[in-house]
C-alpha atoms as a PDB file:
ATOM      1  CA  UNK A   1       0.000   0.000   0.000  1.00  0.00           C
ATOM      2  CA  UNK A   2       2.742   2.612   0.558  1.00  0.00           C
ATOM      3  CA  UNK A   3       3.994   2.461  -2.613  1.00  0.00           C
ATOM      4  CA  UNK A   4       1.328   2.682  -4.368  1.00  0.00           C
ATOM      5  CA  UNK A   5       0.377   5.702  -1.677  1.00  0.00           C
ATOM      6  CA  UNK A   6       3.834   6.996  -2.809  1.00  0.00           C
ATOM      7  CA  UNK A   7       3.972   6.883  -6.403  1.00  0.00           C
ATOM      8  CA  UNK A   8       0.181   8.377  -6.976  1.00  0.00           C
ATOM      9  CA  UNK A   9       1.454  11.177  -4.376  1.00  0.00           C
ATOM     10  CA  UNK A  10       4.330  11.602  -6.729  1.00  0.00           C
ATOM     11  CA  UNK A  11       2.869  11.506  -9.687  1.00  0.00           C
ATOM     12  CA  UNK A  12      -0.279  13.862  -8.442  1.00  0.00           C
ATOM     13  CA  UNK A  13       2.311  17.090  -6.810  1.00  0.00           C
ATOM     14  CA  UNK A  14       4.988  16.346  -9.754  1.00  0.00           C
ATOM     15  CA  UNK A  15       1.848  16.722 -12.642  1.00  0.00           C
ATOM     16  CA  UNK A  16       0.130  19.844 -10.721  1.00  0.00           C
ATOM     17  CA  UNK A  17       3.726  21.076  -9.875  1.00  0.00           C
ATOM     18  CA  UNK A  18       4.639  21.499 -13.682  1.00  0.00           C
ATOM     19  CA  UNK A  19       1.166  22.456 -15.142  1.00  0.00           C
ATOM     20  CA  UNK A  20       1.285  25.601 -12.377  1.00  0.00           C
ATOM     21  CA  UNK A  21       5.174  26.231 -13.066  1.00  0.00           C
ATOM     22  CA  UNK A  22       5.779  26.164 -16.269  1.00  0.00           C
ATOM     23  CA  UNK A  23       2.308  25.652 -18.083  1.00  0.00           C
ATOM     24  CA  UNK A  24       0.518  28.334 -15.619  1.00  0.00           C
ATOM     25  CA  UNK A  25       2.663  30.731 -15.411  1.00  0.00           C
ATOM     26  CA  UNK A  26       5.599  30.625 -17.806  1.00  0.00           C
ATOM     27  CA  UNK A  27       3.419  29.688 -21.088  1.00  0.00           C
ATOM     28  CA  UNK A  28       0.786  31.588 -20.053  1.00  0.00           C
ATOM     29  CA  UNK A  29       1.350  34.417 -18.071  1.00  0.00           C
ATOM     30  CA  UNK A  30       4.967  34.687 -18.846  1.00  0.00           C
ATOM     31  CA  UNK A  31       5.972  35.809 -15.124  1.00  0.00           C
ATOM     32  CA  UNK A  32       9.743  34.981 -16.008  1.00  0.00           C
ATOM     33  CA  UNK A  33      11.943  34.377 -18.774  1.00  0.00           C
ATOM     34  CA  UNK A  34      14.774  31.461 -19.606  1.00  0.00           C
ATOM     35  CA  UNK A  35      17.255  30.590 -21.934  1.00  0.00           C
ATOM     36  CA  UNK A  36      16.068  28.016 -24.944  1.00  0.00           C
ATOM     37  CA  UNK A  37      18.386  25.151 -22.821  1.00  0.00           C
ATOM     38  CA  UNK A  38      15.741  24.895 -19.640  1.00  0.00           C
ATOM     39  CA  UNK A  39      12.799  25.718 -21.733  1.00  0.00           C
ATOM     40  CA  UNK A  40      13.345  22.153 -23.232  1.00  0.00           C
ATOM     41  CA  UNK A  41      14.244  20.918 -20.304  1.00  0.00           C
ATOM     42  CA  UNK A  42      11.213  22.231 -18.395  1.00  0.00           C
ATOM     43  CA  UNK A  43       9.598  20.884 -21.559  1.00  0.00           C
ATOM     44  CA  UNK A  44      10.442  17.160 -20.460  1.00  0.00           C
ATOM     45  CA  UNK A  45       9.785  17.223 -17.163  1.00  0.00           C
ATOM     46  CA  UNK A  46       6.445  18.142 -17.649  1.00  0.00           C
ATOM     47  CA  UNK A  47       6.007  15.335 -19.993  1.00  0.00           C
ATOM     48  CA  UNK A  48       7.537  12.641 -18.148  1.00  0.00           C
ATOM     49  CA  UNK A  49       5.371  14.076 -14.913  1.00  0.00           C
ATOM     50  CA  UNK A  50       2.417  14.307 -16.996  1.00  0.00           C
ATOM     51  CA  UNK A  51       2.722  11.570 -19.063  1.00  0.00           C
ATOM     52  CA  UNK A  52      -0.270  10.067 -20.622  1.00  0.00           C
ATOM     53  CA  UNK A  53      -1.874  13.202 -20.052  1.00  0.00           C
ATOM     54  CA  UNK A  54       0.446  15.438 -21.355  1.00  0.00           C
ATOM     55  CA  UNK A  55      -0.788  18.640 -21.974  1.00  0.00           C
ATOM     56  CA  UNK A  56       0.581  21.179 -25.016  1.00  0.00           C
ATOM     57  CA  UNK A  57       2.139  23.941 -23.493  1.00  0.00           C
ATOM     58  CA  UNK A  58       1.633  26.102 -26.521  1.00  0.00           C
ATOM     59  CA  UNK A  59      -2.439  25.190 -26.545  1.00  0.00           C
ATOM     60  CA  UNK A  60      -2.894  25.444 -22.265  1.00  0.00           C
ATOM     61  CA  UNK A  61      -1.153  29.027 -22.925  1.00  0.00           C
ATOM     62  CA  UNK A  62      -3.601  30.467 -25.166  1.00  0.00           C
ATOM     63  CA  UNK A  63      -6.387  28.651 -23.606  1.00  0.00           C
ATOM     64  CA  UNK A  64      -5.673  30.011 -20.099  1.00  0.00           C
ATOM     65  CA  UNK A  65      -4.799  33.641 -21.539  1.00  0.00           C
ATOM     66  CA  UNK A  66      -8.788  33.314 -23.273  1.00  0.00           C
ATOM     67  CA  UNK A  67      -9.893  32.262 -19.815  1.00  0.00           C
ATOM     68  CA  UNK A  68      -8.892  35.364 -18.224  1.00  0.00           C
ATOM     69  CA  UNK A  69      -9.964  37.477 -21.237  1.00  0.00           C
ATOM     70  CA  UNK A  70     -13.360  35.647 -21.266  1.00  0.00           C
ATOM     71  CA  UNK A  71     -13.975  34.179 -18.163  1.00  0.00           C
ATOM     72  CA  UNK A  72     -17.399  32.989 -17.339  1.00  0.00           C
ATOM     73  CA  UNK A  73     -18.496  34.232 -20.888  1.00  0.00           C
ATOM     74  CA  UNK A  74     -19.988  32.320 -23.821  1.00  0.00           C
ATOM     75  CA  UNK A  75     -15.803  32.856 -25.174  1.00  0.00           C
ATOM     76  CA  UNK A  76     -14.470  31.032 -21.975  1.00  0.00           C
ATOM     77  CA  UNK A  77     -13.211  27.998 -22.872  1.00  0.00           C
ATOM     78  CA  UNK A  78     -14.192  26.054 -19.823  1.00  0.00           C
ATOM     79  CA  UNK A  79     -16.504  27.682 -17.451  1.00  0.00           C
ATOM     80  CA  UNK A  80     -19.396  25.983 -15.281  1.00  0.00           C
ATOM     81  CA  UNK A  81     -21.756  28.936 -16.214  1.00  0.00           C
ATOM     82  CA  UNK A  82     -21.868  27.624 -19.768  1.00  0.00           C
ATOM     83  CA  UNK A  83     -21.659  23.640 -18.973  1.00  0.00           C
ATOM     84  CA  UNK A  84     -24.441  20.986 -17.621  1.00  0.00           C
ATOM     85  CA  UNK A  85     -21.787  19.850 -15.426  1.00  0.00           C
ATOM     86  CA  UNK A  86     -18.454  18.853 -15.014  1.00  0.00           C
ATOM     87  CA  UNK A  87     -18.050  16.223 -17.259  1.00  0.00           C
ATOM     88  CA  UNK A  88     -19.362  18.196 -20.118  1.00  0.00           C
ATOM     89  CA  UNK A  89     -17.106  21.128 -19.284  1.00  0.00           C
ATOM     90  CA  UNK A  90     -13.691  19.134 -19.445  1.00  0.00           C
ATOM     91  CA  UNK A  91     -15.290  17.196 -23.138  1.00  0.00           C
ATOM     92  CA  UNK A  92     -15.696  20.836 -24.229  1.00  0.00           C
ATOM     93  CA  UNK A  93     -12.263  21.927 -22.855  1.00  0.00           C
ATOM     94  CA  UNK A  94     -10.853  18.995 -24.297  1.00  0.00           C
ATOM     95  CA  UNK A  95     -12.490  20.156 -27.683  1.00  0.00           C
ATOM     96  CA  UNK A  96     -11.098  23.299 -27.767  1.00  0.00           C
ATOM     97  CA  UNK A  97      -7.643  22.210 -27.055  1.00  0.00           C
ATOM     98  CA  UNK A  98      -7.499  19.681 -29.925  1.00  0.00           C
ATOM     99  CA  UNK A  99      -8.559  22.246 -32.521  1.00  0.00           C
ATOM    100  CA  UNK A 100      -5.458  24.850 -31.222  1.00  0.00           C
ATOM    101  CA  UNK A 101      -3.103  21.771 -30.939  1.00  0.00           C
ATOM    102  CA  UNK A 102      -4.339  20.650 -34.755  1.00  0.00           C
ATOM    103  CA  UNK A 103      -4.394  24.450 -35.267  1.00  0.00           C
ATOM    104  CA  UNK A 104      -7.971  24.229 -36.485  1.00  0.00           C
ATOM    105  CA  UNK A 105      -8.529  27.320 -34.466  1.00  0.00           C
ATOM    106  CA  UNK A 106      -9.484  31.155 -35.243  1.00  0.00           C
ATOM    107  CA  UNK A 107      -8.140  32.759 -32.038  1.00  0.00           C
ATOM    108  CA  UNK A 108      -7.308  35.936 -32.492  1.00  0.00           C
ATOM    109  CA  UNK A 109      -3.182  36.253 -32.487  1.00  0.00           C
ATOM    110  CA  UNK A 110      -2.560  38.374 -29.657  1.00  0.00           C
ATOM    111  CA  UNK A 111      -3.707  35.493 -27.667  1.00  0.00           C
ATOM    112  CA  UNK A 112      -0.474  33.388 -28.892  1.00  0.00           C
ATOM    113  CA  UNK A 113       2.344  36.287 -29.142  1.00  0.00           C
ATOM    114  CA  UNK A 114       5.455  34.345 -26.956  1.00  0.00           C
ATOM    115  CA  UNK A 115       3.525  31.270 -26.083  1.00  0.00           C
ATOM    116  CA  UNK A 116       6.572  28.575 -25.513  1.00  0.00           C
ATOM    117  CA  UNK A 117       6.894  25.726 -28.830  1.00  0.00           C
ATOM    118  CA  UNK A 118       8.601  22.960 -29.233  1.00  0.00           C
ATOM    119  CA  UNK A 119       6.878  20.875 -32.265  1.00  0.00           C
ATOM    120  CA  UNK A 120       9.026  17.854 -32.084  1.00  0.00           C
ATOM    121  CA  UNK A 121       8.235  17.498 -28.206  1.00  0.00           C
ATOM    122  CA  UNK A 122       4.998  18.370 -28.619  1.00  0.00           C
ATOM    123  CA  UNK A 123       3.837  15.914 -31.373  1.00  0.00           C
ATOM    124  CA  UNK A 124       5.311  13.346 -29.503  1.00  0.00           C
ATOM    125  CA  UNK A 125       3.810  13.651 -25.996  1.00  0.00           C
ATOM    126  CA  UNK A 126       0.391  13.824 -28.356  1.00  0.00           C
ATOM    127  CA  UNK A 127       0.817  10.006 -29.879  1.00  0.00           C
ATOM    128  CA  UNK A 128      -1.361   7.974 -28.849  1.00  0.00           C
ATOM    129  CA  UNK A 129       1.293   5.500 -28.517  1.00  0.00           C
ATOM    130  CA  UNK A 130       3.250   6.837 -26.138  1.00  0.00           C
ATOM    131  CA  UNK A 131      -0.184   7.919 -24.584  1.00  0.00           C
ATOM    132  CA  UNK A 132      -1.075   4.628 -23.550  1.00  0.00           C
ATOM    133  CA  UNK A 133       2.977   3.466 -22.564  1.00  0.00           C
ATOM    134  CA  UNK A 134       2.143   5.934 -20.275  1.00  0.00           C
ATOM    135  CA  UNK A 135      -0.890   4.511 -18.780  1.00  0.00           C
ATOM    136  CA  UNK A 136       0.353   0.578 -19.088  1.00  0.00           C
ATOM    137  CA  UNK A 137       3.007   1.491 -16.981  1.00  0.00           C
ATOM    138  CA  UNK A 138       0.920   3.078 -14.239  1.00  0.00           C
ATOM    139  CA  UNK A 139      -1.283  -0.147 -14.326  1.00  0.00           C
ATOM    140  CA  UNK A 140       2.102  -2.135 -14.038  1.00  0.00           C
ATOM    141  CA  UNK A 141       3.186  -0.532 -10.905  1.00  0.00           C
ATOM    142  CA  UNK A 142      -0.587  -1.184  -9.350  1.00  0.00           C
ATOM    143  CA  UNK A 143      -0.832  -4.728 -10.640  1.00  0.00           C
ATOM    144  CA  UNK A 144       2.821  -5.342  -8.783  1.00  0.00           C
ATOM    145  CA  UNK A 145       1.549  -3.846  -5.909  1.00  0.00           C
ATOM    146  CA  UNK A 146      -1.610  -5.992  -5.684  1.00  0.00           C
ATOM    147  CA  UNK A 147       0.304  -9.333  -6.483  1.00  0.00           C
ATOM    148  CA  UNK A 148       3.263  -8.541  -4.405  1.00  0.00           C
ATOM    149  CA  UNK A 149       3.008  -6.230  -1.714  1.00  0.00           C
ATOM    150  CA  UNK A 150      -0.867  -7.141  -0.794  1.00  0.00           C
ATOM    151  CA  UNK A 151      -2.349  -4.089  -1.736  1.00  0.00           C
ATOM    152  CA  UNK A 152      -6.097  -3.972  -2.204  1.00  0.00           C
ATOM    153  CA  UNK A 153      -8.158  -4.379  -4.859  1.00  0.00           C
ATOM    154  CA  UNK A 154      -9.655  -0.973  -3.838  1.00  0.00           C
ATOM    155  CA  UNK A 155      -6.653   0.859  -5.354  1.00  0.00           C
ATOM    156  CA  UNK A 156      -7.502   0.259  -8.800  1.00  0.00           C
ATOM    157  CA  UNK A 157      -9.920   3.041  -8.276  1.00  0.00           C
ATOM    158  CA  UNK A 158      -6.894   5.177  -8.373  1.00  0.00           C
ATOM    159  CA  UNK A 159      -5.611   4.481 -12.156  1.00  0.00           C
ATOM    160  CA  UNK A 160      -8.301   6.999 -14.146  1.00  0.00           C
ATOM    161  CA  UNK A 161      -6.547   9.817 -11.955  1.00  0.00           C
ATOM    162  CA  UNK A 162      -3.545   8.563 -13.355  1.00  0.00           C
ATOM    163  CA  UNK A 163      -4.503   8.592 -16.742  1.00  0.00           C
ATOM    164  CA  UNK A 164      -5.683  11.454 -16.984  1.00  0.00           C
ATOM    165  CA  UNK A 165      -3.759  13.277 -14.184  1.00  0.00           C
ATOM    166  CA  UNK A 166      -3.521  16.955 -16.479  1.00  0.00           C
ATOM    167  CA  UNK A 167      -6.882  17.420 -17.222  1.00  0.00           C
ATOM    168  CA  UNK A 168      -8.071  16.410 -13.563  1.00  0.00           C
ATOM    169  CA  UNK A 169      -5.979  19.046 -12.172  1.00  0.00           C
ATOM    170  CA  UNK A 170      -7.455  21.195 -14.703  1.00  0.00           C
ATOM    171  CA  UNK A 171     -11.087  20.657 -13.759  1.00  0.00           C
ATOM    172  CA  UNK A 172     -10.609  21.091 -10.581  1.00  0.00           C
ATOM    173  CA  UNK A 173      -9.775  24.847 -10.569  1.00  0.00           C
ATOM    174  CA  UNK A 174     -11.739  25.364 -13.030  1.00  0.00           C
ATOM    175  CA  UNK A 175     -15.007  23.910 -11.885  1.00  0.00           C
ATOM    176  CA  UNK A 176     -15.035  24.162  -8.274  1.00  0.00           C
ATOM    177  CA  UNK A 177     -12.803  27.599  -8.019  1.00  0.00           C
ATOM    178  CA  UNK A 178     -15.975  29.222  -9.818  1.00  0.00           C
ATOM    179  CA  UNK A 179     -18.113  27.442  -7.210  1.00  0.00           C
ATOM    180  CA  UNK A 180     -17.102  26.916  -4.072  1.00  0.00           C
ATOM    181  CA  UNK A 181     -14.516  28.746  -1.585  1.00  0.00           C
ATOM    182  CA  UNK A 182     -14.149  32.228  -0.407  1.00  0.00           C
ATOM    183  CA  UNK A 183     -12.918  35.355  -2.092  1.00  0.00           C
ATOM    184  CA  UNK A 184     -10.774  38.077  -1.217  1.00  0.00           C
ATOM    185  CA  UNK A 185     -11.090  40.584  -4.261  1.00  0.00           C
ATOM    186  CA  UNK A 186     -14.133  41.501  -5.903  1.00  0.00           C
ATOM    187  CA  UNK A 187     -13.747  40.322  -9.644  1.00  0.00           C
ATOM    188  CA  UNK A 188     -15.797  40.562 -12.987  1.00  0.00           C
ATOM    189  CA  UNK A 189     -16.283  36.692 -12.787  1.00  0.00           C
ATOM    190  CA  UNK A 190     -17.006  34.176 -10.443  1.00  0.00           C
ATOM    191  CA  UNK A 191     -13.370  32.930  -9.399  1.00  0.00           C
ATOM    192  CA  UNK A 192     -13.029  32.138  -5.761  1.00  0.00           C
ATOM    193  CA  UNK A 193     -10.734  30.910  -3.551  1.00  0.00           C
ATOM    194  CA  UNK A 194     -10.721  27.154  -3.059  1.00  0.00           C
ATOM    195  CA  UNK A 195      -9.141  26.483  -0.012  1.00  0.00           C
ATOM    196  CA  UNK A 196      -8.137  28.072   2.693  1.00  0.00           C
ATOM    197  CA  UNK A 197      -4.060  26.344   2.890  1.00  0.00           C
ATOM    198  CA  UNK A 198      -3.616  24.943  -0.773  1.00  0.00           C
ATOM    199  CA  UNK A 199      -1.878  21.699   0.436  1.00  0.00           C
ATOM    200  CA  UNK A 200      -3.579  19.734  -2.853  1.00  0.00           C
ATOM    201  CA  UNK A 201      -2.586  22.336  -6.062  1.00  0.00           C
ATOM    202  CA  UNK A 202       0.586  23.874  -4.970  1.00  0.00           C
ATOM    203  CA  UNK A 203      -1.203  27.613  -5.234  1.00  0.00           C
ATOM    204  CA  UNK A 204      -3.603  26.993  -8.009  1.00  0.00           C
ATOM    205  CA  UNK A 205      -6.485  26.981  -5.838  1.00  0.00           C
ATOM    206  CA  UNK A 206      -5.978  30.751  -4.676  1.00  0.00           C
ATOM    207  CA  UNK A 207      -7.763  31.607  -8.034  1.00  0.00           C
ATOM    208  CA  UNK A 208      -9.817  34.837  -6.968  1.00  0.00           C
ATOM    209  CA  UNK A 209      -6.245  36.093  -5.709  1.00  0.00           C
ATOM    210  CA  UNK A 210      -4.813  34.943  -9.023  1.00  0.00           C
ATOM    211  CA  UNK A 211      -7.655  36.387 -11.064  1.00  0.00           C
ATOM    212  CA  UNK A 212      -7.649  39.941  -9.476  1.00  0.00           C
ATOM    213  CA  UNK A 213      -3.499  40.055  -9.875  1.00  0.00           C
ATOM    214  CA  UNK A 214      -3.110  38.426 -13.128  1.00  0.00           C
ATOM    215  CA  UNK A 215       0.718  39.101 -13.135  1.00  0.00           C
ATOM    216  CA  UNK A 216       1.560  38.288  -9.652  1.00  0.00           C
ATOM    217  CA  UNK A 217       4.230  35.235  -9.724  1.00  0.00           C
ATOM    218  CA  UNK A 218       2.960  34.888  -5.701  1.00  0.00           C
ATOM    219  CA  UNK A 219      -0.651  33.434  -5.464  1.00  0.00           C
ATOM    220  CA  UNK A 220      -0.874  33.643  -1.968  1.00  0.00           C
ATOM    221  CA  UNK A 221       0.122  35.763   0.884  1.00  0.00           C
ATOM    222  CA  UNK A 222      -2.831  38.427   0.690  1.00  0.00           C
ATOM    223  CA  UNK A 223      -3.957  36.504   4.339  1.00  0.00           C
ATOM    224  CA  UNK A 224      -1.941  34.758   6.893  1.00  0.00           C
ATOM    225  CA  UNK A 225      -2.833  31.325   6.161  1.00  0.00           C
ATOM    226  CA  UNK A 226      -2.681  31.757   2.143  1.00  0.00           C
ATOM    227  CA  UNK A 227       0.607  30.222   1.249  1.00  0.00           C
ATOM    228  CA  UNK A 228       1.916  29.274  -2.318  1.00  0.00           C
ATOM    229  CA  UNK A 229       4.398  26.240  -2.577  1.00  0.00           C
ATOM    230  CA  UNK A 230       5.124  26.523  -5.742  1.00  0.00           C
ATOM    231  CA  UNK A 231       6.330  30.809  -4.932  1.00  0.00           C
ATOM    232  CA  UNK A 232       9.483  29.647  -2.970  1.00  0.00           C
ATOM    233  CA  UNK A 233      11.279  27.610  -6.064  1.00  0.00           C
ATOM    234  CA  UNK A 234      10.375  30.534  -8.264  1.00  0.00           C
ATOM    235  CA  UNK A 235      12.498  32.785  -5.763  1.00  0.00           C
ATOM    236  CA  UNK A 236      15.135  29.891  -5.773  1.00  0.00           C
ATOM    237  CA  UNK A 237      15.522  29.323  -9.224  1.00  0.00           C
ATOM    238  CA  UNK A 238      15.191  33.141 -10.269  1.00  0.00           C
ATOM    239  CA  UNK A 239      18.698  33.309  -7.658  1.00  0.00           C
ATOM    240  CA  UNK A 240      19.968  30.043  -9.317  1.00  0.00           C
ATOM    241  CA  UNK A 241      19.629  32.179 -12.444  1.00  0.00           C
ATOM    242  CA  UNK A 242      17.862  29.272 -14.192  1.00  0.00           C
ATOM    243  CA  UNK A 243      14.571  31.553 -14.709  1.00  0.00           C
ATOM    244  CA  UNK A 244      14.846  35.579 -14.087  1.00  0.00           C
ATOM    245  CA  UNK A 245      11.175  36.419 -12.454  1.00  0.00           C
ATOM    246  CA  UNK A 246       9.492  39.947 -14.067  1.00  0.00           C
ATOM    247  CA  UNK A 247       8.292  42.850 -11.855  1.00  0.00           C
ATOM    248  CA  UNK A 248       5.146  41.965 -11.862  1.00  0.00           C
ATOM    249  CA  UNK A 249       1.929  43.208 -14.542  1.00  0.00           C
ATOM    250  CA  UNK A 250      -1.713  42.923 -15.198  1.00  0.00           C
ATOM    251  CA  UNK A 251      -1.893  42.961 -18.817  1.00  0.00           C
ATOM    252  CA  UNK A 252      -5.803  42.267 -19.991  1.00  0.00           C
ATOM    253  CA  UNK A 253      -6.080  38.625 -20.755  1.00  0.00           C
ATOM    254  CA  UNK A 254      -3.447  37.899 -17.792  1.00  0.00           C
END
């Protein structure tokens, strides 16, 4: 059991820890800067954390920068005001990211000036393929675990998170931050708060913060038990020199 524990820990902080870093704000927001050498590298360590649900860091950039230009508008691409629930939100999120990844798309280009690119890694992480490598291997681990190590059958329950670990992390902000939760700023849409200490999405869940200071690289600290994990390796990597953090900005759709 504590391996499997371990590795779907892991896999869950490592997946949400990339998709806020360097999906959330690098592709999107573009809160800092680095040299082409770590952007690759960033590059796969989001796909290997990721893995069979890799998401494009080219099409979750635009999508999140229409988000904030549109949120809980007709234009959003995934808001609960314009979804029967939250299954048909994330099949209409999914939607629109295919046709930007396929480029089947007629967003206008200001929302893509300096999103990040790397078409070889990109059209890889997208095979289906290497897609479902992705998810035998998770199944492999949990299958070892249950004939070796006694785990229970119960566990199983876990894989679908695997699989689609990206978009979960995804629908959670976006579904239950325009829901539930508190808010600190008033805002022209409904984003809120989530929870109170963001133990589960590394600072993602401080959305009505987020949404009010567009810019901000630090997602919490407006009260005393708002803290952002993922704020402290920004500050240590900006004095490693591997990123350089920008003063911070509100442009419109950020």
């Amino acid at each position: 059991m504590a391996l499997v524990l371990t590795f779907f820990a892991l896999h869950w902080y490592l997946s949400v820890l990339m998709q806020t870093f360097f999906l959330h704000r690098y592709a999107a927001h573009q809160m800092f800067t680095m040299n082409p050498f770590w952007e690759k590298v960033f590059y796969i360590i989001t796909f290997v954390s990721q893995g069979s649900s890799f998401l494009s860091p080219r099409a979750y950039g635009i999508m999140h920068r229409l988000h904030h230009a549109y949120a809980d508008t007709e234009k959003d691409p995934h808001s609960p005001d314009f979804s029967d629930n939250l299954f048909d939100m994330m099949w209409k999120t999914k939607s629109y990211y295919n046709d930007i990844v396929h480029n089947r798309d007629t967003i206008d280009p200001k929302f893509k000036k300096g999103v990040p690119y790397w078409g070889a890694m990109e059209k890889f992480g997208d095979l289906w393929v290497v897609r479902l490598g992705w998810g035998i291997l998770y199944t492999l681990v949990y299958i070892y675990a249950y004939q070796n190590l006694d785990m229970h059958w119960a566990f199983f329950f876990l894989l679908p998170f695997h699989y689609l670990m990206g978009p979960v992390h995804g629908a959670i902000i976006n579904w239950f931050a325009h829901k539930y939760g508190y808010i600190n700023f008033k805002v022209n849409d409904t984003a809120k708060n989530l929870l109170p200490f963001d133990f589960l999405m590394m600072g993602e869940s401080y959305h009505n913060n987020h949404h009010k200071f567009g810019g901000r690289a630090n997602f919490g600290g407006f009260r005393w038990h708002e803290f952002d994990p993922c704020y402290p390796l920004l500050l240590l990597l900006n004095g490693l020199h591997v990123i350089k953090l920008k003063r911070n900005n509100d442009l419109k759709y950020m």
